[in-house]
C-alpha atoms as a PDB file:
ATOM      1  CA  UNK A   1     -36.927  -9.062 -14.671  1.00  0.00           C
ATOM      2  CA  UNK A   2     -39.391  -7.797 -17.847  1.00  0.00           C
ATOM      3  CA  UNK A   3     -43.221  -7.357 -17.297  1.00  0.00           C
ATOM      4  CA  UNK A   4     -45.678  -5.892 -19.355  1.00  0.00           C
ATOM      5  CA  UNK A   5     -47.150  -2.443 -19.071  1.00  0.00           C
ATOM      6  CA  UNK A   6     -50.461  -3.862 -20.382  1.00  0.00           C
ATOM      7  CA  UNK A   7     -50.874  -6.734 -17.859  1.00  0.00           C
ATOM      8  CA  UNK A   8     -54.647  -6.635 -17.375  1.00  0.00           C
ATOM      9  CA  UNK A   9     -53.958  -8.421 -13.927  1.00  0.00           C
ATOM     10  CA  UNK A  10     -52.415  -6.233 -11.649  1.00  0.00           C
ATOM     11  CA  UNK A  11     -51.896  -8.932  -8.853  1.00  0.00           C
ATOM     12  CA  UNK A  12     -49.088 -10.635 -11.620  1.00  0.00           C
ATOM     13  CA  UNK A  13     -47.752  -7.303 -12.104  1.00  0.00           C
ATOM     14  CA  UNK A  14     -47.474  -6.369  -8.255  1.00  0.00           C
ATOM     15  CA  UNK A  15     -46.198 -10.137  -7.947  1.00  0.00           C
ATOM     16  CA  UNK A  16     -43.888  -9.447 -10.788  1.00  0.00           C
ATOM     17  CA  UNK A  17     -43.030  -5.834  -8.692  1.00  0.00           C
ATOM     18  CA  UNK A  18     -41.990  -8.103  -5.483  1.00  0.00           C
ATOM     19  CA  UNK A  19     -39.759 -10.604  -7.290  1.00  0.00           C
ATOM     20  CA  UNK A  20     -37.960  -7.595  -8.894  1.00  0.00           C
ATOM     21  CA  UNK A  21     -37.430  -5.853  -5.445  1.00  0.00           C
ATOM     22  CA  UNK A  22     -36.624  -8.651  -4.169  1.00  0.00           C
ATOM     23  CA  UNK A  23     -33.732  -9.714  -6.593  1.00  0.00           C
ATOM     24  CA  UNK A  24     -32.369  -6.324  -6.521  1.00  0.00           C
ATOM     25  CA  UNK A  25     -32.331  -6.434  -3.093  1.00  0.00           C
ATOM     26  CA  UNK A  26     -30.021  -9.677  -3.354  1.00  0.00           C
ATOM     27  CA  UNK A  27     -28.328  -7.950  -5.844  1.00  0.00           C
ATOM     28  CA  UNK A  28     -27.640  -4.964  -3.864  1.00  0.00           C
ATOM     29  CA  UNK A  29     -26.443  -7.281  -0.614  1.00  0.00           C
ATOM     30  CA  UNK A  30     -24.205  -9.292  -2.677  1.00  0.00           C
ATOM     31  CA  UNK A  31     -22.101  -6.279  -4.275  1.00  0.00           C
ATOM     32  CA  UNK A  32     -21.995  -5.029  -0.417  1.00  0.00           C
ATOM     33  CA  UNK A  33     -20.848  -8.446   0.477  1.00  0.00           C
ATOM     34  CA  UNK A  34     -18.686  -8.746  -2.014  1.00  0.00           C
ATOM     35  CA  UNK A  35     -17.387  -4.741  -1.289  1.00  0.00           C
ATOM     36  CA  UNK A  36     -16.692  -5.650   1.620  1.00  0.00           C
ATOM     37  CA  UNK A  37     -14.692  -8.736   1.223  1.00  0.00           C
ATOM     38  CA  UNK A  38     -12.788  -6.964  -1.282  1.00  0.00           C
ATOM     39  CA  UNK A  39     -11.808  -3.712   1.606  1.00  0.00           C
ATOM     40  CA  UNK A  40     -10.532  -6.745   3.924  1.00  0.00           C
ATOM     41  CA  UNK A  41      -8.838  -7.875   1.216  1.00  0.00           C
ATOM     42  CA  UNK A  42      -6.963  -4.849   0.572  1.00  0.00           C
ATOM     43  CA  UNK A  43      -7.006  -4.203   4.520  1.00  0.00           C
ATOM     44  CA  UNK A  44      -4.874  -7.446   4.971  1.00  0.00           C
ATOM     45  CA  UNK A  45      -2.905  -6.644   1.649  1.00  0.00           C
ATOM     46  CA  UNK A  46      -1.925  -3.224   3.274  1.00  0.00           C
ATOM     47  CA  UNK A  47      -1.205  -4.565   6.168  1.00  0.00           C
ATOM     48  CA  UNK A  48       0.581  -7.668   5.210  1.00  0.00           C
ATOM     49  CA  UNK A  49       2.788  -4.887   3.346  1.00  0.00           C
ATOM     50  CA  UNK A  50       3.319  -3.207   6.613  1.00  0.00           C
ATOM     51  CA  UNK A  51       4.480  -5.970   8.325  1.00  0.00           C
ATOM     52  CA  UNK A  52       6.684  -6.950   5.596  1.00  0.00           C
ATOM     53  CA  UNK A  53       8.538  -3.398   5.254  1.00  0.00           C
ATOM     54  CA  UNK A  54       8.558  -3.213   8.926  1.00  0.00           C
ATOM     55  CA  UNK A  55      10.523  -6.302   8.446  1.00  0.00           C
ATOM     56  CA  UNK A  56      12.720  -5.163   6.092  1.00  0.00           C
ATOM     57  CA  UNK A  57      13.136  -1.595   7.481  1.00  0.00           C
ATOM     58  CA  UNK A  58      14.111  -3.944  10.817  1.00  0.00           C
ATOM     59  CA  UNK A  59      16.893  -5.866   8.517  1.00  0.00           C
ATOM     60  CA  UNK A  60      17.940  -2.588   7.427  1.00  0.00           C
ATOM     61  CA  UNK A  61      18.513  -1.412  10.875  1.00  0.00           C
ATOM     62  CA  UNK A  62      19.803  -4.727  11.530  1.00  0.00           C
ATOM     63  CA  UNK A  63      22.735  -4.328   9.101  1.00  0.00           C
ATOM     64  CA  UNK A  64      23.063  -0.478   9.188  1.00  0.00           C
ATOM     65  CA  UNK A  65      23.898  -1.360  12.826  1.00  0.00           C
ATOM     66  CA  UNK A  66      26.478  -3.931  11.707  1.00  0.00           C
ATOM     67  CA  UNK A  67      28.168  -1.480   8.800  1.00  0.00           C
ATOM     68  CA  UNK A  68      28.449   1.060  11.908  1.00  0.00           C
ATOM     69  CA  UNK A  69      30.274  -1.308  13.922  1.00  0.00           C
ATOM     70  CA  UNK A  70      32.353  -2.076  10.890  1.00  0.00           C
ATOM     71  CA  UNK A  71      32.966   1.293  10.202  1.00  0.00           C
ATOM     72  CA  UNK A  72      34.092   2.049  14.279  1.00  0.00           C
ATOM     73  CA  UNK A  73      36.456  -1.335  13.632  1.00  0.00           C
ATOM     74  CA  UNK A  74      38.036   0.508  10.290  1.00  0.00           C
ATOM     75  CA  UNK A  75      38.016   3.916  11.845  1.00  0.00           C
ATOM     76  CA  UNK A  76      40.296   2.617  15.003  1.00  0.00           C
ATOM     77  CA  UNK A  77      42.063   0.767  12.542  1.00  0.00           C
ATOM     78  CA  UNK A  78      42.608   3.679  10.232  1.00  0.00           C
ATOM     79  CA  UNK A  79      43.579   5.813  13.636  1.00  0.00           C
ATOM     80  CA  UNK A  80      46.326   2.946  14.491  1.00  0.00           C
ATOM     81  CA  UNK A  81      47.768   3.214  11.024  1.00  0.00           C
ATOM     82  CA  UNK A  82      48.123   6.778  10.826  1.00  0.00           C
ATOM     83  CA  UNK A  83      49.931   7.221  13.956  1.00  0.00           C
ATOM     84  CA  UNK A  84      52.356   4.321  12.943  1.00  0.00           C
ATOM     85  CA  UNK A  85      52.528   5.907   9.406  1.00  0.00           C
ATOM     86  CA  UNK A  86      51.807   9.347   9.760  1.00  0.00           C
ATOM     87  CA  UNK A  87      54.955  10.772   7.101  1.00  0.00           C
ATOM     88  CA  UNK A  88      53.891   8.165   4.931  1.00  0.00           C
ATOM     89  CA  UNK A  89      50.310   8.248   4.801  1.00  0.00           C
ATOM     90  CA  UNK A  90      48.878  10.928   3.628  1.00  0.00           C
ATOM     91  CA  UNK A  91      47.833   9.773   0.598  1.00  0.00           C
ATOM     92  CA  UNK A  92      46.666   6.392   2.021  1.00  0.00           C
ATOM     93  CA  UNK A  93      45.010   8.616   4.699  1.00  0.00           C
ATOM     94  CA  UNK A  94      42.473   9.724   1.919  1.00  0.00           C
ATOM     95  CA  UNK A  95      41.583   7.252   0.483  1.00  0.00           C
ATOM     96  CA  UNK A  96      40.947   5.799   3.482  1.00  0.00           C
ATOM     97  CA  UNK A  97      38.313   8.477   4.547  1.00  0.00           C
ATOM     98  CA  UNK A  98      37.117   8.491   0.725  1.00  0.00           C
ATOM     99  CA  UNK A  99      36.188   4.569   0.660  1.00  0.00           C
ATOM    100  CA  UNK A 100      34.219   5.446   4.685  1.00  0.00           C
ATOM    101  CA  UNK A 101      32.398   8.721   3.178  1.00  0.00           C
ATOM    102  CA  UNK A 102      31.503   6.546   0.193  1.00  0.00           C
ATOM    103  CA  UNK A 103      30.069   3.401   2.533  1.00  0.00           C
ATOM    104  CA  UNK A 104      28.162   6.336   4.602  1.00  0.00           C
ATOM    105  CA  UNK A 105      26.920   7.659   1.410  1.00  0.00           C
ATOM    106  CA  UNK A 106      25.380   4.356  -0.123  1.00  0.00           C
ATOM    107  CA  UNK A 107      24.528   3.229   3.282  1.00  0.00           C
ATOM    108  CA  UNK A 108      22.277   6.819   4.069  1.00  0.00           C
ATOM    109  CA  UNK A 109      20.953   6.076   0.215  1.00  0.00           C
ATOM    110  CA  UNK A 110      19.937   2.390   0.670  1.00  0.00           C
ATOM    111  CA  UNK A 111      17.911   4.005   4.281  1.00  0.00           C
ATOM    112  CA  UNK A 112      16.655   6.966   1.893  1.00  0.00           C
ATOM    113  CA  UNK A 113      15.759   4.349  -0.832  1.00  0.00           C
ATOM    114  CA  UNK A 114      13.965   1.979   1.244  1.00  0.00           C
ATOM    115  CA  UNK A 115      11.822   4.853   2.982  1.00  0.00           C
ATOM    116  CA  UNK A 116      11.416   6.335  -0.267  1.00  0.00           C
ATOM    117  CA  UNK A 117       9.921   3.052  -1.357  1.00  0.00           C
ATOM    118  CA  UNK A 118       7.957   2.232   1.684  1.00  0.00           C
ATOM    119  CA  UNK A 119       6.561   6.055   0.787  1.00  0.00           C
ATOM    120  CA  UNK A 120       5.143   5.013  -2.464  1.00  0.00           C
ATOM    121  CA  UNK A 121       4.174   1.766  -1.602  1.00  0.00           C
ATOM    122  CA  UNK A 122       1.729   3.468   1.092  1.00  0.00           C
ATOM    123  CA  UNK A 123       0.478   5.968  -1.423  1.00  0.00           C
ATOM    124  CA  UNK A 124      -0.042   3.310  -3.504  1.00  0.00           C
ATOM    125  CA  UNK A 125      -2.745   0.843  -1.451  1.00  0.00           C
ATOM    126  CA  UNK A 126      -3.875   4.728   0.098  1.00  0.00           C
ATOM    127  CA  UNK A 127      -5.040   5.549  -3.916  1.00  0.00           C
ATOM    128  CA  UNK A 128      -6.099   2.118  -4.535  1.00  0.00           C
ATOM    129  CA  UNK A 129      -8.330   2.193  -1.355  1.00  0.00           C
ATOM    130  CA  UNK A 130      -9.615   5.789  -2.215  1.00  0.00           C
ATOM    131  CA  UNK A 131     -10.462   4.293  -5.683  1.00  0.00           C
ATOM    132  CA  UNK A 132     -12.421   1.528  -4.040  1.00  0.00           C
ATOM    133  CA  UNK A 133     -14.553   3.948  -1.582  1.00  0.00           C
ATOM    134  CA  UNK A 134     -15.363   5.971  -4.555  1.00  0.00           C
ATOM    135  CA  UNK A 135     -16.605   2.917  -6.683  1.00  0.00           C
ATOM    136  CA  UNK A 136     -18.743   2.159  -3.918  1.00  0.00           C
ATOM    137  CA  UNK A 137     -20.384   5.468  -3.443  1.00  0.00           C
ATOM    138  CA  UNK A 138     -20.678   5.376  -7.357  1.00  0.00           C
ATOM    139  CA  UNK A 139     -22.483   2.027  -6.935  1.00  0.00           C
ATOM    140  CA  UNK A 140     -24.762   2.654  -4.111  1.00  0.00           C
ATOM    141  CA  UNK A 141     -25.531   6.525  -6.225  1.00  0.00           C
ATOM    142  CA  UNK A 142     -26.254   4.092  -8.902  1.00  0.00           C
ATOM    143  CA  UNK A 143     -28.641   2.010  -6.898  1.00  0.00           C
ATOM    144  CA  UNK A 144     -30.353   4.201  -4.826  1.00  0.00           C
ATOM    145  CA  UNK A 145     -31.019   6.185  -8.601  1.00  0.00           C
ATOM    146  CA  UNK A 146     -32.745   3.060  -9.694  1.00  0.00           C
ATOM    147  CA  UNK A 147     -34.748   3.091  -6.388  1.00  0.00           C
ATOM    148  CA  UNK A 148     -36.254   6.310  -6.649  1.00  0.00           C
ATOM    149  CA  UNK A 149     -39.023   7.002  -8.618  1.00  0.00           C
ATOM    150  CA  UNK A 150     -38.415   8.409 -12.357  1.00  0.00           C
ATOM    151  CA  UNK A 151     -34.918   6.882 -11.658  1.00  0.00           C
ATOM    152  CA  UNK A 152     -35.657   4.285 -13.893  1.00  0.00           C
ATOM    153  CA  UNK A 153     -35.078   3.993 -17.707  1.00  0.00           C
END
């Protein structure tokens, strides 16, 4: 809000003063209103996120539990067939064992990959939040600097 440095009627100006305070004051509860609906924002983001790799991580487990039990079905399987065809399969024998170590492998790597994502994910909102807290304390530096006196322009 303007006012003159001249007024001659200092009762407008102090008036004038008030209304000022006043809206900044408004001004100032809003952006903490608003600050703060924003951090439950991201609060419920973070832990909608958390809910939803917990989920996931859940599935995961879910069908890492199942390729386990389909591995234990193919390893007594692969046991059976050996001793019936022991001279003979040697050769089948290893690939056999290949095609398991290579469903471990991907199987460890989808785990690895999903943590690894779940990782980032959670550094992610952690930064985002950080960046938040630090635009606050920017803000309120900002505000209290207008409060003080010489603080203004």
């Amino acid at each position: 809000m303007a006012h003159s440095k001249n007024s001659s009627d200092p009762a407008a100006e102090l008036s004038a003063l008030h209304a000022e305070n006043r809206h900044l004051k408004e001004s100032v509860a809003a952006m903490r209103d608003r600050l703060e609906a924003l951090a439950q924002e991201k609060t419920a983001a973070v832990q909608q996120a958390a809910a939803a790799a917990q989920r996931e991580i859940a599935d995961l487990r879910e069908t890492v539990a199942a390729m386990r039990d389909s591995l234990d079905v193919l390893r007594a399987d692969k046991d059976r067939r050996i001793q019936e065809a022991l001279a003979s399969g040697a050769g089948e024998n290893r690939g056999l064992k290949d095609a398991v170590q290579a469903l471990r492998e991907r199987m460890e790597q989808a785990v690895a990959d999903e943590r690894e994502r779940a990782s980032v994910e959670r550094r992610r909102y952690e930064d985002e939040l950080r960046q938040l807290r630090e635009t606050v304390a920017a803000l309120r530096e900002a505000l209290e600097a207008q409060r003080t006196p010489g603080g203004r322009p």
